[in-house]
PDB file of N, CA and C in Angstrom:
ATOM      1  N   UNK A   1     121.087 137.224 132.001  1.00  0.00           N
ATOM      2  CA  UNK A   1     120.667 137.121 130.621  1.00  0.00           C
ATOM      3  C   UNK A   1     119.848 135.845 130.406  1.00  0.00           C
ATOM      4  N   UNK A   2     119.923 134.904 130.968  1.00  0.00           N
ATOM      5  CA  UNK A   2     119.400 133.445 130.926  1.00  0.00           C
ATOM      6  C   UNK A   2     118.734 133.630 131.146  1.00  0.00           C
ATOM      7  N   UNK A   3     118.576 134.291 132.859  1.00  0.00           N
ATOM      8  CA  UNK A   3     117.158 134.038 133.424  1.00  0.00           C
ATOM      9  C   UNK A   3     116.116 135.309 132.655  1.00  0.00           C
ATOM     10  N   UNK A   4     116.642 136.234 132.149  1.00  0.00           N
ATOM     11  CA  UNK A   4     115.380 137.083 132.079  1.00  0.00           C
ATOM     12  C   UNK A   4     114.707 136.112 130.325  1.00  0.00           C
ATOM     13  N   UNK A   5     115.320 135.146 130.023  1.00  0.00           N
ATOM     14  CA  UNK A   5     115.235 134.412 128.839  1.00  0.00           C
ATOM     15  C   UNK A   5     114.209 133.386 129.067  1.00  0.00           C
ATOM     16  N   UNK A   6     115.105 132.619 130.384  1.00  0.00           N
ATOM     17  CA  UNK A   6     113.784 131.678 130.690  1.00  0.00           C
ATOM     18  C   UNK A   6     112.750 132.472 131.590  1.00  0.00           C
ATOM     19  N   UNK A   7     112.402 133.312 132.085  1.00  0.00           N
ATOM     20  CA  UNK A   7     111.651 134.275 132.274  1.00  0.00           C
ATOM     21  C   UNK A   7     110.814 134.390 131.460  1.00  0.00           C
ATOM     22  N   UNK A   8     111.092 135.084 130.266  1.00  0.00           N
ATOM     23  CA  UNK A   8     110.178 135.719 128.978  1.00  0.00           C
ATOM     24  C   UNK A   8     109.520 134.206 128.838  1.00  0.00           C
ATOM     25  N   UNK A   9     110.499 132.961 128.946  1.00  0.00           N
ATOM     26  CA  UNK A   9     109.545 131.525 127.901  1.00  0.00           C
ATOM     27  C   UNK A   9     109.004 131.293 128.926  1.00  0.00           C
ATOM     28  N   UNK A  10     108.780 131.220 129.460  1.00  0.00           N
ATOM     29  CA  UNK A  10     107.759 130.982 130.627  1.00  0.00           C
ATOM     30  C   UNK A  10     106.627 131.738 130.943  1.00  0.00           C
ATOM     31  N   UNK A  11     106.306 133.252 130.812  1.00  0.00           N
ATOM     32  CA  UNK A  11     105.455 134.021 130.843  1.00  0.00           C
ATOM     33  C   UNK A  11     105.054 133.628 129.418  1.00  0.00           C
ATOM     34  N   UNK A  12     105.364 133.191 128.498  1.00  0.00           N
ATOM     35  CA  UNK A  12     105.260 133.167 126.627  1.00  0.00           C
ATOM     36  C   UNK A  12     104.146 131.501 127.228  1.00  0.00           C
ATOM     37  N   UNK A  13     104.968 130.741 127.444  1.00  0.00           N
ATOM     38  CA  UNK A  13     104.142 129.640 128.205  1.00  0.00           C
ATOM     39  C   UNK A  13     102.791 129.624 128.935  1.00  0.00           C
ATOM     40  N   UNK A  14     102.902 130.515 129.697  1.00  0.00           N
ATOM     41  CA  UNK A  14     101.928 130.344 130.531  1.00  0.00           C
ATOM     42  C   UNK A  14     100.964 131.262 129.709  1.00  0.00           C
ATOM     43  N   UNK A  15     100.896 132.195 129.137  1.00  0.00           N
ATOM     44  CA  UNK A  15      99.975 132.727 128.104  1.00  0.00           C
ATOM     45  C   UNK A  15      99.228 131.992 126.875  1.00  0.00           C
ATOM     46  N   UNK A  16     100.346 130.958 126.279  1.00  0.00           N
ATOM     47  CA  UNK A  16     100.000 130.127 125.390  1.00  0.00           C
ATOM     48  C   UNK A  16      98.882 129.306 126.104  1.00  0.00           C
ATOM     49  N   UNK A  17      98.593 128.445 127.508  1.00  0.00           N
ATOM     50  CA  UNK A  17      97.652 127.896 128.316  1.00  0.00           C
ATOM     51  C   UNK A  17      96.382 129.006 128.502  1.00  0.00           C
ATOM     52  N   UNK A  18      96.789 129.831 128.488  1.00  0.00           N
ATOM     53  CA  UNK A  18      95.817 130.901 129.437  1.00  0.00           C
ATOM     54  C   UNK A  18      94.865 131.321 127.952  1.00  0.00           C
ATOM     55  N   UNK A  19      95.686 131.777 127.143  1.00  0.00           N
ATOM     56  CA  UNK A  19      94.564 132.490 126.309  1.00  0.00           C
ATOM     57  C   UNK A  19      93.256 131.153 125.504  1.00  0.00           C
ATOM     58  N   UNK A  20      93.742 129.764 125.283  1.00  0.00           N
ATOM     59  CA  UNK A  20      92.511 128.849 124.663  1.00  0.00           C
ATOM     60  C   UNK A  20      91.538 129.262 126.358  1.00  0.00           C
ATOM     61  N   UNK A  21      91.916 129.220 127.382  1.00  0.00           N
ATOM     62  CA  UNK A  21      90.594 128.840 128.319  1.00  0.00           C
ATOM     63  C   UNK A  21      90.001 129.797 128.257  1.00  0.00           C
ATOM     64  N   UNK A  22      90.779 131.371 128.127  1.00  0.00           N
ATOM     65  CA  UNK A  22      89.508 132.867 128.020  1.00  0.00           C
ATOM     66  C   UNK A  22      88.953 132.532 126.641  1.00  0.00           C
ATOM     67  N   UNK A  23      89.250 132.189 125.612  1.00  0.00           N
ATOM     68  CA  UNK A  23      88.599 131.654 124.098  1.00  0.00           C
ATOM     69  C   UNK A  23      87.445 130.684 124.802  1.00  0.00           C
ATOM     70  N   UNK A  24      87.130 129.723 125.368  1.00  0.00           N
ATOM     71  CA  UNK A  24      86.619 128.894 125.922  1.00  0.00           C
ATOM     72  C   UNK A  24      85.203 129.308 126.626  1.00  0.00           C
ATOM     73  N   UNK A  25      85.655 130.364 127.380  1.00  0.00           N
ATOM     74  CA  UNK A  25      85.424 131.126 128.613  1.00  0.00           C
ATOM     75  C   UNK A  25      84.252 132.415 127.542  1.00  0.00           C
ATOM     76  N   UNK A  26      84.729 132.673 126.616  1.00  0.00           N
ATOM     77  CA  UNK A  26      84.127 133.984 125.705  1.00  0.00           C
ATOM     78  C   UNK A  26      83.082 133.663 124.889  1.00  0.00           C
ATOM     79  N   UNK A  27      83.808 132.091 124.359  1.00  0.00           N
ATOM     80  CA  UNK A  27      82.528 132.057 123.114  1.00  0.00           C
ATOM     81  C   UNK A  27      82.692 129.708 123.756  1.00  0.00           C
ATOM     82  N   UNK A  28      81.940 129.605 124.660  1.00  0.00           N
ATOM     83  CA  UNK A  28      81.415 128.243 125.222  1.00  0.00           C
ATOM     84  C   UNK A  28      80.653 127.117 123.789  1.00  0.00           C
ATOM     85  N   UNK A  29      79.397 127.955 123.117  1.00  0.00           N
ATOM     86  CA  UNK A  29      78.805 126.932 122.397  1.00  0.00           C
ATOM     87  C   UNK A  29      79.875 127.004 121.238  1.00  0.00           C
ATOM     88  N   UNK A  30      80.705 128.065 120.672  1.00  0.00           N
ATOM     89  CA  UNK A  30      81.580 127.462 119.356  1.00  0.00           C
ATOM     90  C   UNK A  30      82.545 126.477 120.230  1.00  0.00           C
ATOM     91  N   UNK A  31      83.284 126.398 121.086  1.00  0.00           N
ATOM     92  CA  UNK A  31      84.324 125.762 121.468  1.00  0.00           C
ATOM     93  C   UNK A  31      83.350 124.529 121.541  1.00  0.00           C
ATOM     94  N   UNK A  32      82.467 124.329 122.008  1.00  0.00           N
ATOM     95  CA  UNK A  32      81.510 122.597 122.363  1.00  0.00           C
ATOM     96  C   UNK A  32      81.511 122.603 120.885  1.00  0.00           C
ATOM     97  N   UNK A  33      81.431 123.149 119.708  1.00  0.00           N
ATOM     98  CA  UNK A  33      80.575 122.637 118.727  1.00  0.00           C
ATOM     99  C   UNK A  33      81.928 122.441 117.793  1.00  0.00           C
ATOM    100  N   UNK A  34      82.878 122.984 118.164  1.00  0.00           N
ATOM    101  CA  UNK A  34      84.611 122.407 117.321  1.00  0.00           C
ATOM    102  C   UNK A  34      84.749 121.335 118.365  1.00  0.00           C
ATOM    103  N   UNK A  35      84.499 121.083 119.175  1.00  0.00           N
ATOM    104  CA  UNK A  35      84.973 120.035 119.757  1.00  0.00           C
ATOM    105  C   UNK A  35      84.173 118.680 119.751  1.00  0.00           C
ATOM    106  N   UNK A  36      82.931 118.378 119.170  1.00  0.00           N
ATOM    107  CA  UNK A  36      82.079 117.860 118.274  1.00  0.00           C
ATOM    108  C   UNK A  36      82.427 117.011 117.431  1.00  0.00           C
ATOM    109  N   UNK A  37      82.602 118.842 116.403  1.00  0.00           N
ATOM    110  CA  UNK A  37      82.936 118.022 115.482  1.00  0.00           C
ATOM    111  C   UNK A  37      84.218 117.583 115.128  1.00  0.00           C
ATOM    112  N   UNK A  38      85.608 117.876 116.202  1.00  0.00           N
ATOM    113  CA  UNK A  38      86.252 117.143 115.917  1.00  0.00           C
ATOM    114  C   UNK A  38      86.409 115.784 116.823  1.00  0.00           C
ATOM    115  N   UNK A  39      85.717 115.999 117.754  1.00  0.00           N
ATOM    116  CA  UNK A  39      85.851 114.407 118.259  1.00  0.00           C
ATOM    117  C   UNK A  39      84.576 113.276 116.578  1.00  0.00           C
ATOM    118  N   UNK A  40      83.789 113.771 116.288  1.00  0.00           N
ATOM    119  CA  UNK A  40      83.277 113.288 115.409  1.00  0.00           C
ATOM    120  C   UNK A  40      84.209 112.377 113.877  1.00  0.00           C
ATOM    121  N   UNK A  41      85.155 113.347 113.506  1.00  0.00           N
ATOM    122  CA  UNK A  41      85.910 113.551 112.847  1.00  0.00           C
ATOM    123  C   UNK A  41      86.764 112.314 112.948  1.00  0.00           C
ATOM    124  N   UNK A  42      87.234 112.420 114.716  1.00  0.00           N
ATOM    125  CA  UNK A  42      88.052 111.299 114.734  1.00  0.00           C
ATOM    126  C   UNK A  42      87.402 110.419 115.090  1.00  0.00           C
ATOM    127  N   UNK A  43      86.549 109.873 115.433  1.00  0.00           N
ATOM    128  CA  UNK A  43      85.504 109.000 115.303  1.00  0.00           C
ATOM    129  C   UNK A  43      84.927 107.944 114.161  1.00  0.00           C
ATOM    130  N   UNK A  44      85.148 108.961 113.233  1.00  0.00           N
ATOM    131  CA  UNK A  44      84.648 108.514 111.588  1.00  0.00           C
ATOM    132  C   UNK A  44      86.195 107.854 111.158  1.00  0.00           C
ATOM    133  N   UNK A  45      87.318 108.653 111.383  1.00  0.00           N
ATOM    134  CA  UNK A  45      88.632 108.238 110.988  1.00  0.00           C
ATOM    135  C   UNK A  45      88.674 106.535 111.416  1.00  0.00           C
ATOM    136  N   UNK A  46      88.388 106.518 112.983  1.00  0.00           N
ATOM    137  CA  UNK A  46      89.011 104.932 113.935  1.00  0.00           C
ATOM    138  C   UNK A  46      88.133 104.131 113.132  1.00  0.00           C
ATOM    139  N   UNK A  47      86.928 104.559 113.115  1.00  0.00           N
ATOM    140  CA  UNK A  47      85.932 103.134 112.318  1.00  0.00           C
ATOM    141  C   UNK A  47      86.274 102.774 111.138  1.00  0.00           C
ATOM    142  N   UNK A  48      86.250 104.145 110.080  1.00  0.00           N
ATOM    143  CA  UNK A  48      86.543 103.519 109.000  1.00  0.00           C
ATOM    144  C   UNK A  48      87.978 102.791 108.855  1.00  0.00           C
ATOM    145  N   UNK A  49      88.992 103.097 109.499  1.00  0.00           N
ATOM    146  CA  UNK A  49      89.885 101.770 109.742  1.00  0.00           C
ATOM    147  C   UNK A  49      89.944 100.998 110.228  1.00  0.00           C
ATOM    148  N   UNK A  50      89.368 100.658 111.532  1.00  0.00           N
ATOM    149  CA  UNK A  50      88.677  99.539 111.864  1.00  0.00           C
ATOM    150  C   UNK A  50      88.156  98.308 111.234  1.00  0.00           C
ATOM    151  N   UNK A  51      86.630  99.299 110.934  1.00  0.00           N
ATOM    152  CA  UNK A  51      86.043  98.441 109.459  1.00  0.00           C
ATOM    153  C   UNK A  51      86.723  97.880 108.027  1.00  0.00           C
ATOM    154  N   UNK A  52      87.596  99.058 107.553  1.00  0.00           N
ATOM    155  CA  UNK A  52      88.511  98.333 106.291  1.00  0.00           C
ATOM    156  C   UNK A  52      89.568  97.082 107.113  1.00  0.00           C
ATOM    157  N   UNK A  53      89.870  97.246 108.289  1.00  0.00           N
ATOM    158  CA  UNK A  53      90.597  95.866 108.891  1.00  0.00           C
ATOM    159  C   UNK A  53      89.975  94.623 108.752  1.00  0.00           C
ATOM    160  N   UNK A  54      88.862  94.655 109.227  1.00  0.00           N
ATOM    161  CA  UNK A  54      87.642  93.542 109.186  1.00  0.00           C
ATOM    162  C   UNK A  54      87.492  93.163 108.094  1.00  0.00           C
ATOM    163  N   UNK A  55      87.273  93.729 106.737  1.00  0.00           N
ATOM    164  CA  UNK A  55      86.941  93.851 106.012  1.00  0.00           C
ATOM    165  C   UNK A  55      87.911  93.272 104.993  1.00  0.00           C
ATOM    166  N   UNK A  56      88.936  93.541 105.456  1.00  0.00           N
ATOM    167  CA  UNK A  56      90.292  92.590 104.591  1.00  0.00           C
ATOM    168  C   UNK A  56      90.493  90.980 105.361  1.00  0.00           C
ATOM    169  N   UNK A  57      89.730  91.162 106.395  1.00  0.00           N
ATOM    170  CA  UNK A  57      90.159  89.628 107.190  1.00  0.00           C
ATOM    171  C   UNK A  57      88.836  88.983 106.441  1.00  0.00           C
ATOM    172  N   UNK A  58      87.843  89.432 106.378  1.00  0.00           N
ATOM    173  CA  UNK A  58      86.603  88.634 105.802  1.00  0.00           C
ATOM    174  C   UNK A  58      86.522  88.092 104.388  1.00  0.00           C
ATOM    175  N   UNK A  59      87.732  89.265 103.591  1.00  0.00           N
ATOM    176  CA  UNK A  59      87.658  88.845 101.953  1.00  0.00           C
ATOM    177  C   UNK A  59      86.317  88.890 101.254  1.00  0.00           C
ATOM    178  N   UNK A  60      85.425  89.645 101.797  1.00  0.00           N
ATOM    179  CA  UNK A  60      84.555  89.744 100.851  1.00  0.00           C
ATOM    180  C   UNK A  60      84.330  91.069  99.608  1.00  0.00           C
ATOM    181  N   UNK A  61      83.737  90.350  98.834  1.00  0.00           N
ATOM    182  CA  UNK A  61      83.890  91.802  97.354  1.00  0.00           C
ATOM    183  C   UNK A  61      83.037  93.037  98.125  1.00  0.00           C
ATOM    184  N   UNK A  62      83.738  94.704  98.521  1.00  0.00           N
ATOM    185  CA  UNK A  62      82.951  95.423  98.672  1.00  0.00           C
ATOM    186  C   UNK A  62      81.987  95.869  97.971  1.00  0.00           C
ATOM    187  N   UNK A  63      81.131  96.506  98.292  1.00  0.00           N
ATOM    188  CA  UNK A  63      79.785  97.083  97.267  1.00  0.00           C
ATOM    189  C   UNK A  63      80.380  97.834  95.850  1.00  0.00           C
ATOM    190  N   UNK A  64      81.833  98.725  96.025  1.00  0.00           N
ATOM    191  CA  UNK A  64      82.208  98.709  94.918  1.00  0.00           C
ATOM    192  C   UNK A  64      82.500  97.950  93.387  1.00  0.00           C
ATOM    193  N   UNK A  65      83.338  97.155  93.964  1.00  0.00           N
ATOM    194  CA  UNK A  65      83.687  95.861  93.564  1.00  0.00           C
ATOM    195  C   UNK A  65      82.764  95.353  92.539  1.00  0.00           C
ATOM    196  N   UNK A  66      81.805  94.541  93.743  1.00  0.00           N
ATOM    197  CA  UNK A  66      80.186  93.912  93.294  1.00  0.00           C
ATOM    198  C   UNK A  66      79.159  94.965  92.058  1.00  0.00           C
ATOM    199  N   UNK A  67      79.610  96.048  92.251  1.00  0.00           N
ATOM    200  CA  UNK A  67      78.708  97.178  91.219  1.00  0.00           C
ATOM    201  C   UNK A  67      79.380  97.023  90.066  1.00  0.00           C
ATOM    202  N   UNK A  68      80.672  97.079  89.965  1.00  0.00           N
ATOM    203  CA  UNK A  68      81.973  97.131  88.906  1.00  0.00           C
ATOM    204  C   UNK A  68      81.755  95.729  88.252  1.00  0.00           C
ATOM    205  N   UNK A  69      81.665  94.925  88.595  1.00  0.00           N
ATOM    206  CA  UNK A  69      81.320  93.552  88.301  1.00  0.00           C
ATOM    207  C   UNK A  69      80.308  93.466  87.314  1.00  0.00           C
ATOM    208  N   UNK A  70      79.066  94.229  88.148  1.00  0.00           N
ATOM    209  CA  UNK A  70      77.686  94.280  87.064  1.00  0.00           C
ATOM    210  C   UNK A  70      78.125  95.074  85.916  1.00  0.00           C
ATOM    211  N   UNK A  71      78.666  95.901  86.176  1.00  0.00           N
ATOM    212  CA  UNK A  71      79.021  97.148  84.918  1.00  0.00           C
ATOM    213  C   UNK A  71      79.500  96.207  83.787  1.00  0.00           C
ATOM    214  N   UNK A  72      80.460  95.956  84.058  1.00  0.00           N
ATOM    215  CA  UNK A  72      81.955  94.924  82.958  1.00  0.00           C
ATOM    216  C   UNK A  72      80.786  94.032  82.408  1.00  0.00           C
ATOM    217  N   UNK A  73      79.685  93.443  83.654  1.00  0.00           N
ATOM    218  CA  UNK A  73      79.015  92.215  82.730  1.00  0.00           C
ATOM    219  C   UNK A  73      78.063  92.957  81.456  1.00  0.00           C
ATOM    220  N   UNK A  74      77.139  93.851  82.160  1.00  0.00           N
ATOM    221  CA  UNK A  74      76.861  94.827  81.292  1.00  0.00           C
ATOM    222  C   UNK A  74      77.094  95.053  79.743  1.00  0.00           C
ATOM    223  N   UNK A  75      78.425  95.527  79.969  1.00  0.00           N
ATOM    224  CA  UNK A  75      78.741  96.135  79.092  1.00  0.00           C
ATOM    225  C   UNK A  75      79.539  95.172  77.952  1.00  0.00           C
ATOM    226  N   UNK A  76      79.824  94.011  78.327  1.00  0.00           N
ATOM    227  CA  UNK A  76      80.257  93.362  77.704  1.00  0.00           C
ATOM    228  C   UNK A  76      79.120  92.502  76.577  1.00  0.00           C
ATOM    229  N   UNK A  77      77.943  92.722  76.383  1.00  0.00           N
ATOM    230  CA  UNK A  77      76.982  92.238  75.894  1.00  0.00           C
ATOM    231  C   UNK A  77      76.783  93.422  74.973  1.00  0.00           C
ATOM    232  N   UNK A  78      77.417  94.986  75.202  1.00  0.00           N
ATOM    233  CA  UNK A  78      77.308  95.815  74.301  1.00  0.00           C
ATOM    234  C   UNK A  78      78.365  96.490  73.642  1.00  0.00           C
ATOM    235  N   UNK A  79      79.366  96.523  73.886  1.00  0.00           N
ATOM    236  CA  UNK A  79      81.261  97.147  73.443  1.00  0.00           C
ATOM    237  C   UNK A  79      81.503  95.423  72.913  1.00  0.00           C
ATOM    238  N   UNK A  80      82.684  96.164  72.133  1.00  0.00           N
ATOM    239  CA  UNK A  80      83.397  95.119  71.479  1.00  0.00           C
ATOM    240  C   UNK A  80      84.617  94.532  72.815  1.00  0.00           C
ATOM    241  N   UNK A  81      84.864  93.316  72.224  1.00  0.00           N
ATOM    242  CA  UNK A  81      86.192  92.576  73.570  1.00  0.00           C
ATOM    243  C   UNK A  81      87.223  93.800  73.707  1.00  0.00           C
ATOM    244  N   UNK A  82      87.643  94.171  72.343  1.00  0.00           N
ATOM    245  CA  UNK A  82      88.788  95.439  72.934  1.00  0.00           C
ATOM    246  C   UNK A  82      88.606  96.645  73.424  1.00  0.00           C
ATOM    247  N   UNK A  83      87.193  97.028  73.136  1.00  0.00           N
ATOM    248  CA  UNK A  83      86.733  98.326  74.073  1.00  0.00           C
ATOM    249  C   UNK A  83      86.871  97.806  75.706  1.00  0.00           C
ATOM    250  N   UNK A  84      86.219  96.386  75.750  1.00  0.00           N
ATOM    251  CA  UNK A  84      85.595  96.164  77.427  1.00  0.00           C
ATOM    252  C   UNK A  84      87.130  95.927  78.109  1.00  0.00           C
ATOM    253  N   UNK A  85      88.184  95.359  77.399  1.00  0.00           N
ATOM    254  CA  UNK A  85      89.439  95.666  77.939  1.00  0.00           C
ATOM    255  C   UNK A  85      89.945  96.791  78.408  1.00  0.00           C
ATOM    256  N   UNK A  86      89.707  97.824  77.242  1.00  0.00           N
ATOM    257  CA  UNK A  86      90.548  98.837  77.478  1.00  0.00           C
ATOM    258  C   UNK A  86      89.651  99.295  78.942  1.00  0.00           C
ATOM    259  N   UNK A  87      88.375  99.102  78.704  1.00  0.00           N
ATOM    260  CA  UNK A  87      87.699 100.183  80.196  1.00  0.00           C
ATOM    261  C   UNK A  87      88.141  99.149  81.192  1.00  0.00           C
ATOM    262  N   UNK A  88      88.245  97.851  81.284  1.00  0.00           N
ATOM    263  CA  UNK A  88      89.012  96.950  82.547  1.00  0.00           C
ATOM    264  C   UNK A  88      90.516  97.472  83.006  1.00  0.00           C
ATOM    265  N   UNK A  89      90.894  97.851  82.259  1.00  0.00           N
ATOM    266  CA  UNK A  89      92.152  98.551  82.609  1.00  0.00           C
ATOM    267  C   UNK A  89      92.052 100.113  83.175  1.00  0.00           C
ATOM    268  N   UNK A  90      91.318 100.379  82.909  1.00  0.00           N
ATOM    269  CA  UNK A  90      91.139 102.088  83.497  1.00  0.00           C
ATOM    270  C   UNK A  90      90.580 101.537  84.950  1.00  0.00           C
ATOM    271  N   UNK A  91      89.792 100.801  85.395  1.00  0.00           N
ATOM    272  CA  UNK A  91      89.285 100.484  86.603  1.00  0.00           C
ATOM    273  C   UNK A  91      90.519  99.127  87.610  1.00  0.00           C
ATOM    274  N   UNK A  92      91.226  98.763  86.620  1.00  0.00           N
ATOM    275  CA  UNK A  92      91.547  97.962  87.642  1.00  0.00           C
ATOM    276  C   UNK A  92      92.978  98.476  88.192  1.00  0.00           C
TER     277      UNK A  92
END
């Protein structure tokens, strides 16, 4: 009873390996072109954490930041003090 058990998971096994390489084997340019774009994918993931690492060691205001900055100054020459509060609070 065991063995015809580990039997079955093992043929279940070795099918689970076998059928991605005939997928592979059937259709070559989709498998290169998922594999692309997910090495791409994770690519974009490592940098952009990378970069936000750097980026917290340097302390400088990101481009967000620096835009948000102009806005508030902006706008503070045209809203009243308690409008430009209330929108400082929605952003910060």
């Amino acid at each position: 009873m065991v063995a015809q058990q580990e039997h079955r998971f093992n043929d279940q096994f070795r099918e689970a390996f076998e059928r991605p390489v005939e997928m592979v084997k059937e259709y070559p340019l989709a498998s290169m072109l998922l594999m692309f774009g997910m090495g791409l994918g994770v690519g974009v993931l490592v940098s952009q954490s990378v970069c936000s690492a750097i980026a917290e060691l340097a302390e400088e205001p990101t481009m967000t930041e620096k835009v948000r900055k102009q806005v508030i100054e902006a706008l503070s020459h045209v809203v009243s003090p308690a409008t430009l509060r209330q929108i400082q609070s929605y952003t910060s």
